[in-house]
C-alpha atoms as a PDB file:
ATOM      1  CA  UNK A   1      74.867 -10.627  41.546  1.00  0.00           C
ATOM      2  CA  UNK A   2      73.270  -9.445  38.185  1.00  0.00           C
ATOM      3  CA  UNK A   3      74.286  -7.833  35.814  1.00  0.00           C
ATOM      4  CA  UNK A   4      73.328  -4.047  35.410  1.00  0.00           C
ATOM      5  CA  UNK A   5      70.286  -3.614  32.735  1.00  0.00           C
ATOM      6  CA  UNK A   6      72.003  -2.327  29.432  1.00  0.00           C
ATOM      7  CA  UNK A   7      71.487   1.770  28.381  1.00  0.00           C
ATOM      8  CA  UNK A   8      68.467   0.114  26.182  1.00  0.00           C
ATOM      9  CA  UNK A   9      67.103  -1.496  28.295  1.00  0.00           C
ATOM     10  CA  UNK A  10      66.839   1.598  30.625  1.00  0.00           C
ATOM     11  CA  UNK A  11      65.458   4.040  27.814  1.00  0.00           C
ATOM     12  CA  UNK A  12      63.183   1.188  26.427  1.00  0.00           C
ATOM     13  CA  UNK A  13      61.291   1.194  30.623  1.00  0.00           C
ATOM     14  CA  UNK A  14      60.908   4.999  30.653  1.00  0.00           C
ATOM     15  CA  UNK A  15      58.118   4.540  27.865  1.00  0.00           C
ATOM     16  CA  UNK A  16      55.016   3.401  28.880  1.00  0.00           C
ATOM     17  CA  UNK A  17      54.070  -0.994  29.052  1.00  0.00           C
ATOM     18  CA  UNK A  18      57.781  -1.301  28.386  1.00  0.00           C
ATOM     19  CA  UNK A  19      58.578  -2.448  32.671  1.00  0.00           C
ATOM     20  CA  UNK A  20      57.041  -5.577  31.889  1.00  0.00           C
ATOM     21  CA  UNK A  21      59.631  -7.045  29.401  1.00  0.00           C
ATOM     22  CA  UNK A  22      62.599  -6.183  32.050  1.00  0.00           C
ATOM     23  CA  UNK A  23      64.074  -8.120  34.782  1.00  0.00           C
ATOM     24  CA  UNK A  24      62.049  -8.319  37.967  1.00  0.00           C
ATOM     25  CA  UNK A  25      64.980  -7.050  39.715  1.00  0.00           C
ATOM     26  CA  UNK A  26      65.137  -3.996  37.024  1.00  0.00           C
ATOM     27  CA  UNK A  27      61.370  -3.982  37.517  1.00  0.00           C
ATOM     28  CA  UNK A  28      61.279  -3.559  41.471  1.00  0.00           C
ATOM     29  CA  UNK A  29      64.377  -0.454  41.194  1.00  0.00           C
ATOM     30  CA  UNK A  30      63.074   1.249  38.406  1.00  0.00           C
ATOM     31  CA  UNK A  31      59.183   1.383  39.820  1.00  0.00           C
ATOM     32  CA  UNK A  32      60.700   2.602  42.977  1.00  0.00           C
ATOM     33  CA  UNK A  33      62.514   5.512  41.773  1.00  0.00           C
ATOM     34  CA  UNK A  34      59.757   6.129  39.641  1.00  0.00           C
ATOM     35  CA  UNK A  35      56.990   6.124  42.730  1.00  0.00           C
ATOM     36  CA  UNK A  36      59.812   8.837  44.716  1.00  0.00           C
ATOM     37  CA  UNK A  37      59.584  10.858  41.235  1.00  0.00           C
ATOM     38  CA  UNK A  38      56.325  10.315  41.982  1.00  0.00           C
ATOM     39  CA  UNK A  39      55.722  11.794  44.892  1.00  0.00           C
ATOM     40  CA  UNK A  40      58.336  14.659  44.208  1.00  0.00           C
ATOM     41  CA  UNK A  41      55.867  15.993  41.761  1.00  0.00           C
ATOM     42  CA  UNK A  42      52.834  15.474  43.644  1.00  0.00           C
ATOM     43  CA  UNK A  43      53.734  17.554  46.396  1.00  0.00           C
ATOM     44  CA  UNK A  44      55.442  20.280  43.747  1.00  0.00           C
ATOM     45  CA  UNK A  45      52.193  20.290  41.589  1.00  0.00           C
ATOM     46  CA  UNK A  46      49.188  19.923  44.253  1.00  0.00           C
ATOM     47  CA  UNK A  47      49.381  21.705  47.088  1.00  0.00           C
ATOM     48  CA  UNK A  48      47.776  19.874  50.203  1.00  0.00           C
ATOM     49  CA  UNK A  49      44.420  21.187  51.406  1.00  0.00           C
ATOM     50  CA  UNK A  50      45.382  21.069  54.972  1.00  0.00           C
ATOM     51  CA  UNK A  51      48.477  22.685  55.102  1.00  0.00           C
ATOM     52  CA  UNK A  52      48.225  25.169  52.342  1.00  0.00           C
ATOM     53  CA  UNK A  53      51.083  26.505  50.451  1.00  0.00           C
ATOM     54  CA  UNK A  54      53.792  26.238  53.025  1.00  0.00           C
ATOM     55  CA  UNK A  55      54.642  22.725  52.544  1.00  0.00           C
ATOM     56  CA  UNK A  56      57.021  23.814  49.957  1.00  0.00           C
ATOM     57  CA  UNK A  57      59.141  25.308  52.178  1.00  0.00           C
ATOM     58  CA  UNK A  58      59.606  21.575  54.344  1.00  0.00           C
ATOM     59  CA  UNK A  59      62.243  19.802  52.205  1.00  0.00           C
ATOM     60  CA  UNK A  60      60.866  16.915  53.803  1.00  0.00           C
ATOM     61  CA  UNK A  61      57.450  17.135  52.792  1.00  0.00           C
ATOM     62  CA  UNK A  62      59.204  15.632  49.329  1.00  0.00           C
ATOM     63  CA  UNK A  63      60.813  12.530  50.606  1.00  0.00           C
ATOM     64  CA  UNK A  64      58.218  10.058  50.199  1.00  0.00           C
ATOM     65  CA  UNK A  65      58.871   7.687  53.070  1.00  0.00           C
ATOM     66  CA  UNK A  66      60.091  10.495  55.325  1.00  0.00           C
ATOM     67  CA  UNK A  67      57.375  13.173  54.785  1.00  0.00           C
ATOM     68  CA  UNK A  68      55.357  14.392  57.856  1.00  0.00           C
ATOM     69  CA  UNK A  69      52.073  14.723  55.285  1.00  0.00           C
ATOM     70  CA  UNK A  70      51.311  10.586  56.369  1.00  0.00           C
ATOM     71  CA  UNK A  71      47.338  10.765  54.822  1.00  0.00           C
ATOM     72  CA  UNK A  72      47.943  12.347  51.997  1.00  0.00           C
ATOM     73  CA  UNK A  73      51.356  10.073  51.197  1.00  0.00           C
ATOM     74  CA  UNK A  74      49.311   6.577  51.818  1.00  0.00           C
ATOM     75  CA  UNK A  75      46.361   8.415  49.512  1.00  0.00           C
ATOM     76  CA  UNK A  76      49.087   8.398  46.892  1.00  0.00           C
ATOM     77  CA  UNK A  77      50.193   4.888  47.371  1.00  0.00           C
ATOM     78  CA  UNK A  78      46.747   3.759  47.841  1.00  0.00           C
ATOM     79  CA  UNK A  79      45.605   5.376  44.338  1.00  0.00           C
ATOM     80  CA  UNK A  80      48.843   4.581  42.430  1.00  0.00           C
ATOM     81  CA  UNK A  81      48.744   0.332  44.085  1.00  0.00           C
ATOM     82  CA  UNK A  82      45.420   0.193  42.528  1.00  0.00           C
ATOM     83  CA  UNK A  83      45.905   2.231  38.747  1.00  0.00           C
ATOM     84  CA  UNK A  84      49.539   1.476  38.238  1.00  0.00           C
ATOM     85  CA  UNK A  85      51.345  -1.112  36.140  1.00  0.00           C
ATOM     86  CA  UNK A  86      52.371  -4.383  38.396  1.00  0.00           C
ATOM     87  CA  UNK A  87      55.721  -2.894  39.569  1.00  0.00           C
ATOM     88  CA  UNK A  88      54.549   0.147  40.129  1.00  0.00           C
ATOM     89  CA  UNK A  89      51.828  -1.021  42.180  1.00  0.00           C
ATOM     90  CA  UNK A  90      53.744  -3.569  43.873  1.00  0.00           C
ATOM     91  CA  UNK A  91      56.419  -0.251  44.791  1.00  0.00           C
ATOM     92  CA  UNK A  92      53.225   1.402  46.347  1.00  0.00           C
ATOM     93  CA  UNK A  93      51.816  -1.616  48.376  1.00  0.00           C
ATOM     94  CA  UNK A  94      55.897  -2.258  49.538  1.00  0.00           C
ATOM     95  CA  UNK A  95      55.917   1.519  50.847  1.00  0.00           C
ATOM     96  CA  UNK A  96      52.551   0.758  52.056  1.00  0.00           C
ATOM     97  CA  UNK A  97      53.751  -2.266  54.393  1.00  0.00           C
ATOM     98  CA  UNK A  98      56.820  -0.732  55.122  1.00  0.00           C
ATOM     99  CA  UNK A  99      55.374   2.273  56.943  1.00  0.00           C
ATOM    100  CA  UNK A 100      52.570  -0.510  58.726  1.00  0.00           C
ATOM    101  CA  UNK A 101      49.699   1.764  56.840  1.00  0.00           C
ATOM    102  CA  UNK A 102      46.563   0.529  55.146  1.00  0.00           C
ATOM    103  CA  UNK A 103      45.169   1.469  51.640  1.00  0.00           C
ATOM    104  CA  UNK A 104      42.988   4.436  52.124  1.00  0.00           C
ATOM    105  CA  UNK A 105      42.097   5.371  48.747  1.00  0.00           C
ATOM    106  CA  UNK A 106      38.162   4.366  48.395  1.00  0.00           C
ATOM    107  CA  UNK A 107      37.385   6.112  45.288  1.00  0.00           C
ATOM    108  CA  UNK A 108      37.129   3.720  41.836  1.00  0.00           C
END
């Protein structure tokens, strides 16, 4: 079992290129949490198209693995596996495979 990451380390991977210099096991938590964060804000900030402003009233619409809004959620993990840093993207392909869903996101 390792050892948990020390309070530096932890502030030192909130700023931005420092994931890289952690653990890969530090690596994989972190960029999960940080895809759910994500998400959370995604669905807070953007409203979806095809369900209008409602979806703030389904809890579960911010749950990322959970939420009944399954295009728009691989959309995100499509875009964030191919502009995120390695971990990150790696979270979003893992979420990806988990839910047996391709990458949908076309644009470059």
């Amino acid at each position: 079992m390792t050892e948990s990451p020390a309070p530096w380390q932890i502030g030192l991977a909130r700023l931005e290129g420092a994931l890289p210099f952690l653990s890969p096991g530090v690596q994989t938590m972190l960029a999960g949490r940080t895809l759910s964060r994500l998400w959370t804000i995604h669905v807070r900030d953007y409203p979806f198209e095809s369900y209008g402003l409602e979806h703030t009233a389904n809890l579960t619409a911010y749950e990322l693995m959970q939420t009944s809004y399954v295009p728009e959620r691989n959309a995100f993990l499509s875009w964030v596996s191919r502009r995120a840093s390695t971990a990150l993207a790696d979270a979003a392909r893992s979420a990806l495979a988990a839910k047996n869903a391709r990458e949908t996101f076309s644009e470059l």
